[in-house]
C-alpha atoms as a PDB file:
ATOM      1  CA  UNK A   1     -14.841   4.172  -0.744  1.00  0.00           C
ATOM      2  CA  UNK A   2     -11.547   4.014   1.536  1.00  0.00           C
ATOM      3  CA  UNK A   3      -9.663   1.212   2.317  1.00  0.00           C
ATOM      4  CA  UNK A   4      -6.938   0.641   4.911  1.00  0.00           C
ATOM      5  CA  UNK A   5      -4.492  -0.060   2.651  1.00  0.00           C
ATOM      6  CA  UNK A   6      -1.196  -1.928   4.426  1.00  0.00           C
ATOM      7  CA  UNK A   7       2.141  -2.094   3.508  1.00  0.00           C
ATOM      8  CA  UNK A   8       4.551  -4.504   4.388  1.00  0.00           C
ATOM      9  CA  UNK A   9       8.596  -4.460   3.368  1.00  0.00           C
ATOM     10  CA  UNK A  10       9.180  -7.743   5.012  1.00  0.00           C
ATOM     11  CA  UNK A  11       8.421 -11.507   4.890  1.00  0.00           C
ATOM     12  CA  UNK A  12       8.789 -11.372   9.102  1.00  0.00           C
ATOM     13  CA  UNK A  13       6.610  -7.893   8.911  1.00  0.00           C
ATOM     14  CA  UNK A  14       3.715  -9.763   7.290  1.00  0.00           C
ATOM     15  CA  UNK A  15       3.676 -12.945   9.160  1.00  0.00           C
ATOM     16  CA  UNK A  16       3.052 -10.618  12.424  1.00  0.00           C
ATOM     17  CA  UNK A  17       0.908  -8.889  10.691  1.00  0.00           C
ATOM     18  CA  UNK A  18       2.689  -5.563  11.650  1.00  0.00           C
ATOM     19  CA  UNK A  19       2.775  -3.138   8.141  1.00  0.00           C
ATOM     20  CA  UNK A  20       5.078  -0.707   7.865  1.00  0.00           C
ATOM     21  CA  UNK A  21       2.812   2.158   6.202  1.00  0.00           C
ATOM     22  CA  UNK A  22      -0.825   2.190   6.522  1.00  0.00           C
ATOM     23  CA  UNK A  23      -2.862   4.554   3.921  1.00  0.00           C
ATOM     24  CA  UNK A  24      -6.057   4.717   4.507  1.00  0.00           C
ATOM     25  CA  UNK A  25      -7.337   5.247   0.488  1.00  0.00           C
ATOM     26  CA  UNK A  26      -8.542   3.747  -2.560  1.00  0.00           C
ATOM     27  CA  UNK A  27      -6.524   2.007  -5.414  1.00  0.00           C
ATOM     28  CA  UNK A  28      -7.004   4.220  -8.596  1.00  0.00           C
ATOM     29  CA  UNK A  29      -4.022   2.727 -10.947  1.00  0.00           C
ATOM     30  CA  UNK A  30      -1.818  -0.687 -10.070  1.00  0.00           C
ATOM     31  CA  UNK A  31       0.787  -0.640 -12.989  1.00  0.00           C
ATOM     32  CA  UNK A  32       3.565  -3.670 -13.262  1.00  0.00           C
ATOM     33  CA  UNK A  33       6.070  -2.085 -11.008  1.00  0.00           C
ATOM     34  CA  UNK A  34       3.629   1.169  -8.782  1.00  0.00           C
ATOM     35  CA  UNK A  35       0.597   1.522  -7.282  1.00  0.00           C
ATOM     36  CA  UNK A  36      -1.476   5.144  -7.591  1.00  0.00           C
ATOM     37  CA  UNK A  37      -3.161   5.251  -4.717  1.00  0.00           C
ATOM     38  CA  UNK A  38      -5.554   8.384  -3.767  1.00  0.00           C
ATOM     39  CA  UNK A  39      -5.376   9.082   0.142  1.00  0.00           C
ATOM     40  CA  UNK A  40      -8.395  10.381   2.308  1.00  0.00           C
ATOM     41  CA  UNK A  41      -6.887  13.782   1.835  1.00  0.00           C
ATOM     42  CA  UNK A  42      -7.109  13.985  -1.901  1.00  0.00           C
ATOM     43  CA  UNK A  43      -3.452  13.257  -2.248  1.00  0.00           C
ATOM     44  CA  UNK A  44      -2.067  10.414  -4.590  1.00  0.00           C
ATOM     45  CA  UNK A  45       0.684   8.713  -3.257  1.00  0.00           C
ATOM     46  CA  UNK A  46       2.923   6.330  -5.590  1.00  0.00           C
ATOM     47  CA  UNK A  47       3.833   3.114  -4.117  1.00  0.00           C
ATOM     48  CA  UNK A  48       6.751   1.351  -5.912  1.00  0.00           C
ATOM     49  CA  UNK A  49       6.169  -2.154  -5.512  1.00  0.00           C
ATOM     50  CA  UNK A  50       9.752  -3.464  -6.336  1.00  0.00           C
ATOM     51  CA  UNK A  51      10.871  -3.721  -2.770  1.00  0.00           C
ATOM     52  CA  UNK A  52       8.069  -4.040  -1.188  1.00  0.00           C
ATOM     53  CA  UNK A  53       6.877  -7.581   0.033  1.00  0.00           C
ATOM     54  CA  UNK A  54       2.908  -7.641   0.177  1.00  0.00           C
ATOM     55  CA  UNK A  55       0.329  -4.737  -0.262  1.00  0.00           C
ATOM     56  CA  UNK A  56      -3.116  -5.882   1.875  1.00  0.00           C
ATOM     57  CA  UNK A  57      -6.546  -4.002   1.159  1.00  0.00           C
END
């Protein structure tokens, strides 16, 4: 099942509540430092988490 998945860089991007990227997917790895996520069209994209400041789904 898919998921909007957002993506937010910044503390001030977050409290709006205005991601920066929003997959809509499903979470099939979250490591220490990257998330696998597979997309709705089949693709797996590779989120590094390092600068990133929240991931919502």
């Amino acid at each position: 099942m898919f998921k909007e998945i957002n993506i937010y860089i910044t503390f001030d991007s977050w409290m709006k509540e205005e991601p920066d990227a929003v997959i809509k997917g499903a979470i099939k790895f979250k490591g220490e430092s990257h998330l696998e996520i597979q997309d709705e069209n089949g693709y797996t994209q590779i989120i590094n988490l390092n600068k990133l400041y929240a991931v919502v789904y």
